[in-house]
C-alpha atoms as a PDB file:
ATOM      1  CA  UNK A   1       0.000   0.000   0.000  1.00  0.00           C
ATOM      2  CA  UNK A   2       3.121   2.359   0.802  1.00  0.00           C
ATOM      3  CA  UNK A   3       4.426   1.646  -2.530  1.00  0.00           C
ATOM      4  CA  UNK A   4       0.713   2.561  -4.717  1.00  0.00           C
ATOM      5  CA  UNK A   5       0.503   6.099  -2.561  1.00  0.00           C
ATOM      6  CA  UNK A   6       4.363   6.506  -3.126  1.00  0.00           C
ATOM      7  CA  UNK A   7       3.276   5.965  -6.699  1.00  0.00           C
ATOM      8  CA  UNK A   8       0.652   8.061  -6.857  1.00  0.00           C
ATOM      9  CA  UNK A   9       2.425  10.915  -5.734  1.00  0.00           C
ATOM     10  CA  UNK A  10       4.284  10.754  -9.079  1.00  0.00           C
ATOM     11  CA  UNK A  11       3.389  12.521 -12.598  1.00  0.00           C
ATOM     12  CA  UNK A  12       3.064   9.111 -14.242  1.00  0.00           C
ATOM     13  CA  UNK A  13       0.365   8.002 -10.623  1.00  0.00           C
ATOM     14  CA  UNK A  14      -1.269  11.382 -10.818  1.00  0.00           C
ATOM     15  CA  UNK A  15      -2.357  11.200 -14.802  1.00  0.00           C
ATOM     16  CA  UNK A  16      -3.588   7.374 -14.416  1.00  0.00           C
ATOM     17  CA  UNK A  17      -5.681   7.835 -10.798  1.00  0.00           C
ATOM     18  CA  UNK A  18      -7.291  11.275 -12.647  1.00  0.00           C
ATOM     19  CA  UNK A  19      -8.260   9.589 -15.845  1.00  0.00           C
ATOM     20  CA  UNK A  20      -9.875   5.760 -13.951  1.00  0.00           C
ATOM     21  CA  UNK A  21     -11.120   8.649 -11.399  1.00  0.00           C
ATOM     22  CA  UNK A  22     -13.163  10.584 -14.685  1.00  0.00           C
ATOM     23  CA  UNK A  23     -14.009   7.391 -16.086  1.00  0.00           C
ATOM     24  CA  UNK A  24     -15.692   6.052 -13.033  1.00  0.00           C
ATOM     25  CA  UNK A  25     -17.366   9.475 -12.773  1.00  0.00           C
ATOM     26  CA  UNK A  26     -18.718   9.149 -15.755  1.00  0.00           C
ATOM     27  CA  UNK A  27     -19.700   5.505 -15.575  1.00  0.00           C
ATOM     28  CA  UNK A  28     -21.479   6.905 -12.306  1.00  0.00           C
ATOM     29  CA  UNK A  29     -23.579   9.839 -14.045  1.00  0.00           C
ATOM     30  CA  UNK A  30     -24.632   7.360 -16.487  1.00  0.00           C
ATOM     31  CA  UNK A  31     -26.274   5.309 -13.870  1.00  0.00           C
ATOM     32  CA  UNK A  32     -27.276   8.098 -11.763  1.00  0.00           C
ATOM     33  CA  UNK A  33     -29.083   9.802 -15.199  1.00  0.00           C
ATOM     34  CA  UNK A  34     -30.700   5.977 -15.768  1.00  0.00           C
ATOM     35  CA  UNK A  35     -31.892   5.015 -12.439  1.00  0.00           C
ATOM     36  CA  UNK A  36     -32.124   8.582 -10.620  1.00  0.00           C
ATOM     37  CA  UNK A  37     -30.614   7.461  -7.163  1.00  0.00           C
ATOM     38  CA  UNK A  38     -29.106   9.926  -5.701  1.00  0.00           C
ATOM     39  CA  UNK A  39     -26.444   7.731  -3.979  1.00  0.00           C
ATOM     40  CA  UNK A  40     -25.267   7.304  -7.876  1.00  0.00           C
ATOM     41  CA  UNK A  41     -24.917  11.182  -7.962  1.00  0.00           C
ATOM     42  CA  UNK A  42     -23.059  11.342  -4.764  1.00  0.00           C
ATOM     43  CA  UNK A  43     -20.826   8.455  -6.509  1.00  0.00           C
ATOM     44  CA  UNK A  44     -20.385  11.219  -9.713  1.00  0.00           C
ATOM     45  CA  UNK A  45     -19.378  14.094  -7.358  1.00  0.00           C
ATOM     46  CA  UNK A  46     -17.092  11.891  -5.481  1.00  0.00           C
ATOM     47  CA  UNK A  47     -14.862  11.040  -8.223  1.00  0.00           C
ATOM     48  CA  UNK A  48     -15.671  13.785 -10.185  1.00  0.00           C
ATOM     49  CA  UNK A  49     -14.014  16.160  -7.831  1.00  0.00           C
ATOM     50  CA  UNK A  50     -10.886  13.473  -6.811  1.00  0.00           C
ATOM     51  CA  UNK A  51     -10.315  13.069 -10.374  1.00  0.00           C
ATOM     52  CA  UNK A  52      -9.928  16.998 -11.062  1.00  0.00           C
ATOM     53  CA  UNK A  53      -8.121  17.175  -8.099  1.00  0.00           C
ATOM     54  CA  UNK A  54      -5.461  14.799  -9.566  1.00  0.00           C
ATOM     55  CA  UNK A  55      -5.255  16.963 -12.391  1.00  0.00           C
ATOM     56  CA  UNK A  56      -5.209  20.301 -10.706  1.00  0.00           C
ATOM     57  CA  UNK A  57      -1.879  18.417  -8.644  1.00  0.00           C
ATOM     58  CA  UNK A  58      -0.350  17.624 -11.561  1.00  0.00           C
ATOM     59  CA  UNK A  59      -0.696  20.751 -13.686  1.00  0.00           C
ATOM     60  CA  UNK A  60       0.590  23.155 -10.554  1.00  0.00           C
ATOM     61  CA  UNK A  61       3.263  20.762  -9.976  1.00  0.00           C
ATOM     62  CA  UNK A  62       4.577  20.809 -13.690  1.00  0.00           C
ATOM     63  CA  UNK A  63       4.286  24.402 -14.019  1.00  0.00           C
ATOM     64  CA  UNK A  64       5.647  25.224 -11.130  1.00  0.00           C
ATOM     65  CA  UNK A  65       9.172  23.429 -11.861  1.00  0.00           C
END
């Protein structure tokens, strides 16, 4: 487990957790538009905002270098 959040803390980590975080987002908003549970939207925002979050780290950190 030390060695996934080591990894994740890397350029390479950050760009693969964002884009499986979008994808499940979206995978979740489908369902949540289909079945209207709101449990599915809570899902959506969830990963959503963890995925952008992953993406916000990794832009700041390349342009600040």
């Amino acid at each position: 487990m030390d060695k996934l959040n080591a990894w994740h803390k890397t350029a390479p980590g950050l760009l693969v957790f964002g884009v499986v975080e979008l994808a499940a987002a979206y995978g979740f908003f489908c369902l949540s538009v289909d079945r209207g549970n709101l449990w599915w939207y809570a899902g959506t925002t969830i990963f959503l905002i963890g995925g952008l979050r992953n993406f916000l780290v990794l832009v700041t950190r390349r342009t600040a270098k």
